[in-house]
Each structure stands twice: as structure tokens, then as C-alpha cells.
Protein backbone atom coordinates (compact mmCIF):
# COMPACT_ATOMS: atom_id res chain seq x y z
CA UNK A 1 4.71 12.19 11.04
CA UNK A 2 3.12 9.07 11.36
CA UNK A 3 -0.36 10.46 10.34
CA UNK A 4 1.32 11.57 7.37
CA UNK A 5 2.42 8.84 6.16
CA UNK A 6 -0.64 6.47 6.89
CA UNK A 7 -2.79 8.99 4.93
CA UNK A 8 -0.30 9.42 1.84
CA UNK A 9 -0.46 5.61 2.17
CA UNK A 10 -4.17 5.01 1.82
CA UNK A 11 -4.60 7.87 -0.60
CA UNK A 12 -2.04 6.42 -3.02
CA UNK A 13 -2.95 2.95 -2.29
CA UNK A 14 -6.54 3.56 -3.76
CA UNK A 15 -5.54 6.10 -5.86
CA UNK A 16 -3.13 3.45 -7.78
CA UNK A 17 -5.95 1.18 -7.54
CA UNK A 18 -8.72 2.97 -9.31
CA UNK A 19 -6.13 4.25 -11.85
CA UNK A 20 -4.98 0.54 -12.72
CA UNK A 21 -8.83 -0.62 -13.00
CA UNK A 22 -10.07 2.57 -15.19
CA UNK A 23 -6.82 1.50 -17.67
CA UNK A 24 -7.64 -2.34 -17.73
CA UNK A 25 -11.53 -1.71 -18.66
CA UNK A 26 -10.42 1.17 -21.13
CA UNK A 27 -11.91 3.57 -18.93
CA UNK A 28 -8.65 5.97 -19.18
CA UNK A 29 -6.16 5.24 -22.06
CA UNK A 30 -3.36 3.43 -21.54
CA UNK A 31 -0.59 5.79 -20.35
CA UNK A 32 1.46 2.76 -18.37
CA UNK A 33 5.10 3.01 -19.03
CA UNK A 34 7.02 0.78 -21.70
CA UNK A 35 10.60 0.06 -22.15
CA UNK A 36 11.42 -2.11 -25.27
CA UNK A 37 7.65 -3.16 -24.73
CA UNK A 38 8.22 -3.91 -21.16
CA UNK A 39 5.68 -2.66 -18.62
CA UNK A 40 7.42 -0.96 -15.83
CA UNK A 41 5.40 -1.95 -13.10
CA UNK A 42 4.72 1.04 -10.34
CA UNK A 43 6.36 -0.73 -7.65
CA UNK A 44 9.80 0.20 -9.29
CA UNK A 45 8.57 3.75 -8.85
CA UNK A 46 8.03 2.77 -5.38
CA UNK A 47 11.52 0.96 -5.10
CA UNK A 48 13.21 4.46 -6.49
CA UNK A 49 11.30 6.55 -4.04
CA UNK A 50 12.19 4.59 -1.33
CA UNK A 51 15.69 4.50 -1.99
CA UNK A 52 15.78 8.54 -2.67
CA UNK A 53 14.19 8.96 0.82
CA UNK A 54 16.53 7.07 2.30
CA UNK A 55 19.63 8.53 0.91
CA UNK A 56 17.96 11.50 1.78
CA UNK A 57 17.22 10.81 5.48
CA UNK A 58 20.92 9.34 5.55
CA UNK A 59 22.92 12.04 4.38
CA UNK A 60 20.81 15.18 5.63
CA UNK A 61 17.81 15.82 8.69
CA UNK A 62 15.16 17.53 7.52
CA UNK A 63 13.05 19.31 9.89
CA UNK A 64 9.70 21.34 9.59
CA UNK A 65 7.83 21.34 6.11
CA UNK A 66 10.84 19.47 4.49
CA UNK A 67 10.31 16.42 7.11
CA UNK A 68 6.52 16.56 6.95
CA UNK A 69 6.60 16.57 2.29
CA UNK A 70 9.37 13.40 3.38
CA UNK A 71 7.08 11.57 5.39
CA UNK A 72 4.33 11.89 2.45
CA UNK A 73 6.48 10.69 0.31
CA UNK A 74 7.36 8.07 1.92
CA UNK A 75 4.49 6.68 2.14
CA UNK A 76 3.66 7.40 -1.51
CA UNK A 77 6.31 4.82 -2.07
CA UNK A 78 5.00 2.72 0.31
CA UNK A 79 1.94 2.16 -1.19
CA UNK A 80 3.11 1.74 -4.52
CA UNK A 81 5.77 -1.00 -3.61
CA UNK A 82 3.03 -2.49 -1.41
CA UNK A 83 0.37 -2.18 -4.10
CA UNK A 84 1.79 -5.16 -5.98
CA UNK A 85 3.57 -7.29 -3.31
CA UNK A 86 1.86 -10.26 -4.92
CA UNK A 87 4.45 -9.72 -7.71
CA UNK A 88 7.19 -9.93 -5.77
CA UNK A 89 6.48 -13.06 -4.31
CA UNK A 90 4.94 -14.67 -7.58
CA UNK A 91 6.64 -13.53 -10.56
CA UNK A 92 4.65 -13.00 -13.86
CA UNK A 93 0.88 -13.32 -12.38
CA UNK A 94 -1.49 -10.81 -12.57
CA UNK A 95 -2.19 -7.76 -10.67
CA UNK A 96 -5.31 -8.23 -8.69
CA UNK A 97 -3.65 -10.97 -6.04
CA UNK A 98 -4.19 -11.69 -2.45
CA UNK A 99 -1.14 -11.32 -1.77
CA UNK A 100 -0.92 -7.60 -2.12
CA UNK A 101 -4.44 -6.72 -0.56
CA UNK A 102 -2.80 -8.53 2.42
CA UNK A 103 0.38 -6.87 2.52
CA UNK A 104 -1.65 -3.59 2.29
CA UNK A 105 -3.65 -4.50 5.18
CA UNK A 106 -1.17 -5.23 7.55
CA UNK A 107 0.87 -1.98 6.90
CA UNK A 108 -1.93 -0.29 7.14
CA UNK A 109 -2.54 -1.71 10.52
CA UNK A 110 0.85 -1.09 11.64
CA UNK A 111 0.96 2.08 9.83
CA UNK A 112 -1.99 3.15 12.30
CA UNK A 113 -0.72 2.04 15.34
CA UNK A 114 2.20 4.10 14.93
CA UNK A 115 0.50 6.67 14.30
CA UNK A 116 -1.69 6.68 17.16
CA UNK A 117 0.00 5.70 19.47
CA UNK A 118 1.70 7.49 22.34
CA UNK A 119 5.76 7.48 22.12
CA UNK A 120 7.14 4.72 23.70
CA UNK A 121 8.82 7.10 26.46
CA UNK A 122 5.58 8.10 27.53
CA UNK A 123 3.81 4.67 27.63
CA UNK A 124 2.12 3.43 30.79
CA UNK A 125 0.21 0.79 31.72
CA UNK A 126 -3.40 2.13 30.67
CA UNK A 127 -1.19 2.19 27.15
CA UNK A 128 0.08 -1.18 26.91
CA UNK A 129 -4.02 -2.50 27.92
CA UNK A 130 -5.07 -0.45 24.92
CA UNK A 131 -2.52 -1.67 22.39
CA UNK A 132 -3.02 -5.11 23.31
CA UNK A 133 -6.92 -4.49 22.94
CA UNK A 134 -6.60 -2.59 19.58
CA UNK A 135 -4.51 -5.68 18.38
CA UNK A 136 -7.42 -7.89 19.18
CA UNK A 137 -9.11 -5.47 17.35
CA UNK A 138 -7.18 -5.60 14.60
CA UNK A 139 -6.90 -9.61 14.37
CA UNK A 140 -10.83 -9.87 14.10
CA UNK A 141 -10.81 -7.05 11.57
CA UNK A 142 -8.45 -9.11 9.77
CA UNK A 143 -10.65 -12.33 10.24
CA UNK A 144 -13.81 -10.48 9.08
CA UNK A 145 -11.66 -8.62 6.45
CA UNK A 146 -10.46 -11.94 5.23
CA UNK A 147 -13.92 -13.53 4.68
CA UNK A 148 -15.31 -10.62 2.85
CA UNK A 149 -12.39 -11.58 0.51
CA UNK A 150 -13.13 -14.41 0.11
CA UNK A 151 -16.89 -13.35 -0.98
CA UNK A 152 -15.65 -10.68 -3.00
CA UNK A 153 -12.68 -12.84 -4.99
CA UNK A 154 -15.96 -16.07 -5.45
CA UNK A 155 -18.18 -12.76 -6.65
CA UNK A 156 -15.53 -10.12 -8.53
CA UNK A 157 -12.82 -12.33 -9.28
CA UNK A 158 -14.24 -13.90 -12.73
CA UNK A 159 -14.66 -10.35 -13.78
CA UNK A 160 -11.34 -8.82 -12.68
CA UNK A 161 -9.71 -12.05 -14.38
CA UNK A 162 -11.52 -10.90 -17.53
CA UNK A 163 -10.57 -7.00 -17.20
CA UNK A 164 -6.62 -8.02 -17.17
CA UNK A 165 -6.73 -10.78 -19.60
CA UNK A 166 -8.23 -8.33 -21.95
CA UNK A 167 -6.52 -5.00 -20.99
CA UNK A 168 -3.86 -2.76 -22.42
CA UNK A 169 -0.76 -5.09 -23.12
């Protein structure tokens, strides 16, 4: 199950993404929802899905297909809660933050070592030597992910500050 949700998580992830940047640079039309000329952000999609899920995995156990199209879903909403994490934390800014590229990174991460991972009944110590090495890993990916950032926000930032100053209201 884990696969399936780190997949439905990327997918959507960059799905959302390239859907948000095609609207901003009038690329797509703007088909973002509006209450009383409110955007409604797709992290409160994410919120909802979340919270159907987990009524749904509290009050019944699905098993076969119906726990495999859960897992998807789930992380569907993942990725569109996660998408704009930045806006949790800072209220009102803008869409393309740190923030959120972090937070999508390090679930990813996670995400992965779940789902590659042997069960933690099964674990021995050849297990434990390769988790702690694909955490290494993973801390110098985030290092070198970080940097690259850090190019890319000096580089594309100007532009992507001009794309959602100037996009669909």
C-alpha cells in the first residue's frame, strides 16, 4: 500500500503543480474555484479527503481493490494538503514558497521509506545498516536538493513572482 500512496503522491503533487503554473501564465483558463470571490485553495480539497478517508478507515476495513483505490486516495490528499504547506504556516503569501517544496520533500522521503522498506517484524540487522545508510542518503539529497533551490529561486523566482502577481485573481 505504501507504493500506492507514494506514487498517487508524486503524480498529484506535479500534476497540481503544472496545473497551477499553466493557469497563472494563462496557459489553461482559469477554472480555480470561487466562493463570494474567495479562492478555495486545493489544500481544503486535501483537508476534505483526508478527513473522508479517515472516517472511512474508522468506521469500516476495506480490503482488496477497495483498500488499494483508499491508499491512492490518500495520497491524492496528501499531496494536495502538502502542495501548499507554505500557506499554512504563512497566511496570505503566495503559492510558489519554500516552505511547501520542503514539506513535499520530506514526505516524499518518508513516504519512500515506508514503502520500501521491509515490515518492522521482519527487520534484521542487515535492515537497520541499510535504513541508516539510505537516511544518509537522503540528508545529502536534501543538502544538494536544497542548493539547487537556492539556484533555481536566485534564477526562476523573479519570474514566478511575476506569473502570480499577474495571474487569474
Amino acid at each position: 500500500m505504501g507504493r500506492i500512496v507514494l506514487v498517487a503522491f508524486l503524480l498529484t503533487f506535479m500534476l497540481s503543480r503544472v496545473i497551477v503554473f499553466l493557469i497563472m501564465s494563462r496557459s489553461l483558463p482559469d477554472f480555480f474555484l470561487y466562493i463570494k470571490g474567495t479562492h478555495v485553495h486545493h489544500f481544503n480539497f486535501g483537508i476534505f479527503l483526508l478527513s473522508a478517508i479517515g472516517a472511512y478507515l474508522l468506521f469500516w476495513e476495506p480490503s482488496g481493490k477497495r483498500r488499494r483505490i483508499t491508499a491512492g486516495l490518500y495520497g491524492i490528499a496528501l499531496a494536495l494538503t502538502f502542495d501548499e504547506f507554505g500557506m499554512w504556516i504563512h497566511l496570505n503569501a503566495g503559492y510558489w514558497q519554500r516552505a511547501s517544496w520542503d514539506a513535499v520533500v520530506v514526505i516524499s522521503g518518508v513516504l519512500a521509506l515506508i514503502a520500501f522498506s521491509a515490515s518492522i517484524t521482519r527487520f534484521r540487522p542487515r535492515h537497520w545498516l541499510t535504513g541508516i545508510g539510505l537516511v544518509l542518503v537522503m540528508i545529502i539529497f536534501i543538502i544538494l536538493f536544497v542548493r539547487s533551490f537556492e539556484y533555481a529561486g536566485k534564477r526562476f523566482g523573479p519570474k514566478l513572482q511575476t506569473i502570480e502577481s499577474t495571474g487569474p485573481k
